[in-house]
Protein backbone atom coordinates (compact mmCIF):
# COMPACT_ATOMS: atom_id res chain seq x y z
CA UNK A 1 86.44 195.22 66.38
CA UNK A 2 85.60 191.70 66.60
CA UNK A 3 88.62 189.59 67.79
CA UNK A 4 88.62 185.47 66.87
CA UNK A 5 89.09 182.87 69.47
CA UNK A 6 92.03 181.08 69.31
CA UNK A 7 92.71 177.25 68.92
CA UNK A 8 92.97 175.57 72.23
CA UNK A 9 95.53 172.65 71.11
CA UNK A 10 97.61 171.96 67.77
CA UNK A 11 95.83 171.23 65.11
CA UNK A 12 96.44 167.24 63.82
CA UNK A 13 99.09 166.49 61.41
CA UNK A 14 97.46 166.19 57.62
CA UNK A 15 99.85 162.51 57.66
CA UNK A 16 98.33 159.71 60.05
CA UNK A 17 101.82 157.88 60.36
CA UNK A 18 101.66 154.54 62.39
CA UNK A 19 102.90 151.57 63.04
CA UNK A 20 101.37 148.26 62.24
CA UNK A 21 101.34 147.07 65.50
CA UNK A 22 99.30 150.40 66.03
CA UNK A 23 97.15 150.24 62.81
CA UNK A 24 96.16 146.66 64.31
CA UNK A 25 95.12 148.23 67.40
CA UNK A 26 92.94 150.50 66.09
CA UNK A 27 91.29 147.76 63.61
CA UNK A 28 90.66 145.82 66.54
CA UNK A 29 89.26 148.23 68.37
CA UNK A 30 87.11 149.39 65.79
CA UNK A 31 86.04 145.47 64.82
CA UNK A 32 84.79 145.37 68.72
CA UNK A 33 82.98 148.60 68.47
CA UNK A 34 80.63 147.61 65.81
CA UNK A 35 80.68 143.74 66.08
CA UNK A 36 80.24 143.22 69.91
CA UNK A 37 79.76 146.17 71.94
CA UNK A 38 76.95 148.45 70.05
CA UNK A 39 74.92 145.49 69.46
CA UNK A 40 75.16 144.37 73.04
CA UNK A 41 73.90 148.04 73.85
CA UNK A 42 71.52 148.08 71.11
CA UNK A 43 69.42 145.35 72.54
CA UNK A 44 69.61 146.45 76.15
CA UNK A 45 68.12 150.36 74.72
CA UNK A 46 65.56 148.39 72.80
CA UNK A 47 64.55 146.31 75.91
CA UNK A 48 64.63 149.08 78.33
CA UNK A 49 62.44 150.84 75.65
CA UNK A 50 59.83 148.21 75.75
CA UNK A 51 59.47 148.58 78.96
CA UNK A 52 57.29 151.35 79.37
CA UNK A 53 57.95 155.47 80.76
CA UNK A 54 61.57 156.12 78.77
CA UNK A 55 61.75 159.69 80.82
CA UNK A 56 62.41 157.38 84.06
CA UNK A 57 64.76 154.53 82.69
CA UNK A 58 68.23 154.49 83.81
CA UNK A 59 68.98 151.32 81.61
CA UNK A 60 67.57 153.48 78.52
CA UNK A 61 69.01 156.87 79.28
CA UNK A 62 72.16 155.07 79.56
CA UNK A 63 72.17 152.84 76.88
CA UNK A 64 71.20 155.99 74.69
CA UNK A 65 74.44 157.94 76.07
CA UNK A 66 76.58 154.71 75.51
CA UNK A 67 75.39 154.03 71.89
CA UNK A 68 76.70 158.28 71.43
CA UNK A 69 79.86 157.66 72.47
CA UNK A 70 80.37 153.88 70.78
CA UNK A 71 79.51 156.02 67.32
CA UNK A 72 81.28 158.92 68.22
CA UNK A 73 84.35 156.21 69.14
CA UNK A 74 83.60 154.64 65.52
CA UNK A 75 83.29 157.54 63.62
CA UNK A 76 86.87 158.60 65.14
CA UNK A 77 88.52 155.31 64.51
CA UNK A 78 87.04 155.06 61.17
CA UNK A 79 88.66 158.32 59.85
CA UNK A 80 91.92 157.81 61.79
CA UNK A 81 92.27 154.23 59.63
CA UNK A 82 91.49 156.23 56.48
CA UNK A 83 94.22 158.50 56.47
CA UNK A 84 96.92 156.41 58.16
CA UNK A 85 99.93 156.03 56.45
CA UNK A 86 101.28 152.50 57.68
CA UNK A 87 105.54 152.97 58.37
CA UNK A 88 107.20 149.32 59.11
CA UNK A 89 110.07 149.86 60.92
CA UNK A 90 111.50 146.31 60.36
CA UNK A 91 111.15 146.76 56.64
CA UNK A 92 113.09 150.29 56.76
CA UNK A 93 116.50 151.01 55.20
CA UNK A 94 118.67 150.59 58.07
CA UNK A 95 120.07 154.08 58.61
CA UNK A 96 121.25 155.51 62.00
CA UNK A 97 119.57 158.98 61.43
CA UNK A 98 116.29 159.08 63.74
CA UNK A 99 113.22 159.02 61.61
CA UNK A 100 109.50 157.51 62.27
CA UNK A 101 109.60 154.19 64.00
CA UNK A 102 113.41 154.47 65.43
CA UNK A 103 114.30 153.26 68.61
CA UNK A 104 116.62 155.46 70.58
CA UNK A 105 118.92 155.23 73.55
CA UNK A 106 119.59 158.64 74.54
CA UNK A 107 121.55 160.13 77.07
CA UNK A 108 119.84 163.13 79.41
CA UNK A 109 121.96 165.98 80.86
CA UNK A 110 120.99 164.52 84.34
CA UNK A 111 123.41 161.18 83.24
CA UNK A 112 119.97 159.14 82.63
CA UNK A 113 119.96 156.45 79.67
CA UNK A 114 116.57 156.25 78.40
CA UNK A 115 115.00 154.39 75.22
CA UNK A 116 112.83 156.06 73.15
CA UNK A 117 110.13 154.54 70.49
CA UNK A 118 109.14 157.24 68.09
CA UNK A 119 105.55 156.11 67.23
CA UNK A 120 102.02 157.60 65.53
CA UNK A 121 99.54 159.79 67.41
CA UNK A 122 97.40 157.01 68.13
CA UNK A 123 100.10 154.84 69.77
CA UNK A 124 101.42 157.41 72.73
CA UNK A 125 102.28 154.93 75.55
CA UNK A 126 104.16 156.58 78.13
CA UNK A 127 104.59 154.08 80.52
CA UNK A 128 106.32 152.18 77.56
CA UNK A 129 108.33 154.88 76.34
CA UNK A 130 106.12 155.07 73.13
CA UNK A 131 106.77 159.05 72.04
CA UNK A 132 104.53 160.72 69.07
CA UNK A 133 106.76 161.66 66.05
CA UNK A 134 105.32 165.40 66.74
CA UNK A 135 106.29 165.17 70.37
CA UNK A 136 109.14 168.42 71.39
CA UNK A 137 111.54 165.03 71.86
CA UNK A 138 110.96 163.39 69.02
CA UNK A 139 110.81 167.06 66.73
CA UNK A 140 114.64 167.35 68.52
CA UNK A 141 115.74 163.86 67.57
CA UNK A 142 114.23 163.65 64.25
CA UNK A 143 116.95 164.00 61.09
CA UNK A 144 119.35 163.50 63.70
CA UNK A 145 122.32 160.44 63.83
CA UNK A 146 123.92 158.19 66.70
CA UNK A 147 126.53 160.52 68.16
CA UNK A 148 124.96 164.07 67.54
CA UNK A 149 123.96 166.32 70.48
CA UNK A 150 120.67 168.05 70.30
CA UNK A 151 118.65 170.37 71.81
CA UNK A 152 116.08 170.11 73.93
CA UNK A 153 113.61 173.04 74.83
CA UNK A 154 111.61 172.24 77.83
CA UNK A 155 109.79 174.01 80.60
CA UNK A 156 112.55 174.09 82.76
CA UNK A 157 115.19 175.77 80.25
CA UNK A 158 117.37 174.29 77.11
CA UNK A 159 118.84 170.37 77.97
CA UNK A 160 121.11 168.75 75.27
CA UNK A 161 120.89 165.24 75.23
CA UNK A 162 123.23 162.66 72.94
CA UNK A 163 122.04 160.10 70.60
CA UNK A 164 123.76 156.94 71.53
CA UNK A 165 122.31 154.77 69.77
CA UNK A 166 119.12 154.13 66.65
CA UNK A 167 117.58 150.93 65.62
CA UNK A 168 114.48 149.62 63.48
CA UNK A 169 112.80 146.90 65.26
CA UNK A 170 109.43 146.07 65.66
CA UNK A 171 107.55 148.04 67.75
CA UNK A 172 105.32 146.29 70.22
């Protein structure tokens, strides 16, 4: 009896939704990846290789390892860009049912206000309360409208939290 291994994490969405802000991000990045930084490391490597013994050079071992990862960073970016499906929130129907892109002021159970962007995979930003639309928060708020209750499963038990409030502004 031969039993499979199973997936570590969630597999990726098939839609790549993000904002431009984020799409811009990732073109940037990308742009610097291939424009400045791998050809910076390329001519270190192909210094450090005319230098002699390759088996004893940090700055080629290095440079070898760093030009992996810059490709491995491009080849990610690169697909990322081809399947994204750009969402404006500015240019959205103004609605105030939570969808991709919405800003929310909710209320927690604990009394807390918080503000909520619901942005792409790529854009996560805790610290700015940036939320992926696949996120257990955003899969609760999702459909919902300003004034509904919804529930919340988290580690700790169920929380119901209250929509106070959706807009569609740019997301920065």
């Amino acid at each position: 009896m031969s039993t499979k291994p199973q997936p570590t994490e969630a597999p990726a969405p098939a839609r790549n939704y993000i904002t431009p802000q984020g799409w811009q991000r990732l073109k940037d990045e990308l742009y610097h990846l291939v424009h400045r930084e791998r050809p910076e490391v390329t001519n270190v490597v192909n210094w450090a290789a005319s230098n002699g013994d390759r088996s004893e050079n940090a700055d080629y071992q290095y440079g070898k390892r760093r030009l992996r990862e810059i490709d491995r960073r491009i080849r990610f970016l690169t697909k990322r860009l081809e399947i994204a499906d750009v969402v404006d929130p500015e240019t959205r129907e103004k609605t105030d049912q939570v969808f991709f892109g919405a800003t929310v002021t909710i209320w927690r159970e604990n009394g807390d206000e918080q503000v909520v962007k619901i942005v792409g995979i790529d854009e996560i930003d805790t610290a700015c309360n940036k939320i992926s639309w696949i996120s257990p928060l955003a899969r609760a708020l999702i459909k919902a409208r300003e004034g509904d209750e919804v529930k919340l499963f988290t580690p700790e038990g169920l929380e119901m939290i209250e929509i106070v409030a959706v807009a569609y502004q740019k997301i920065d």
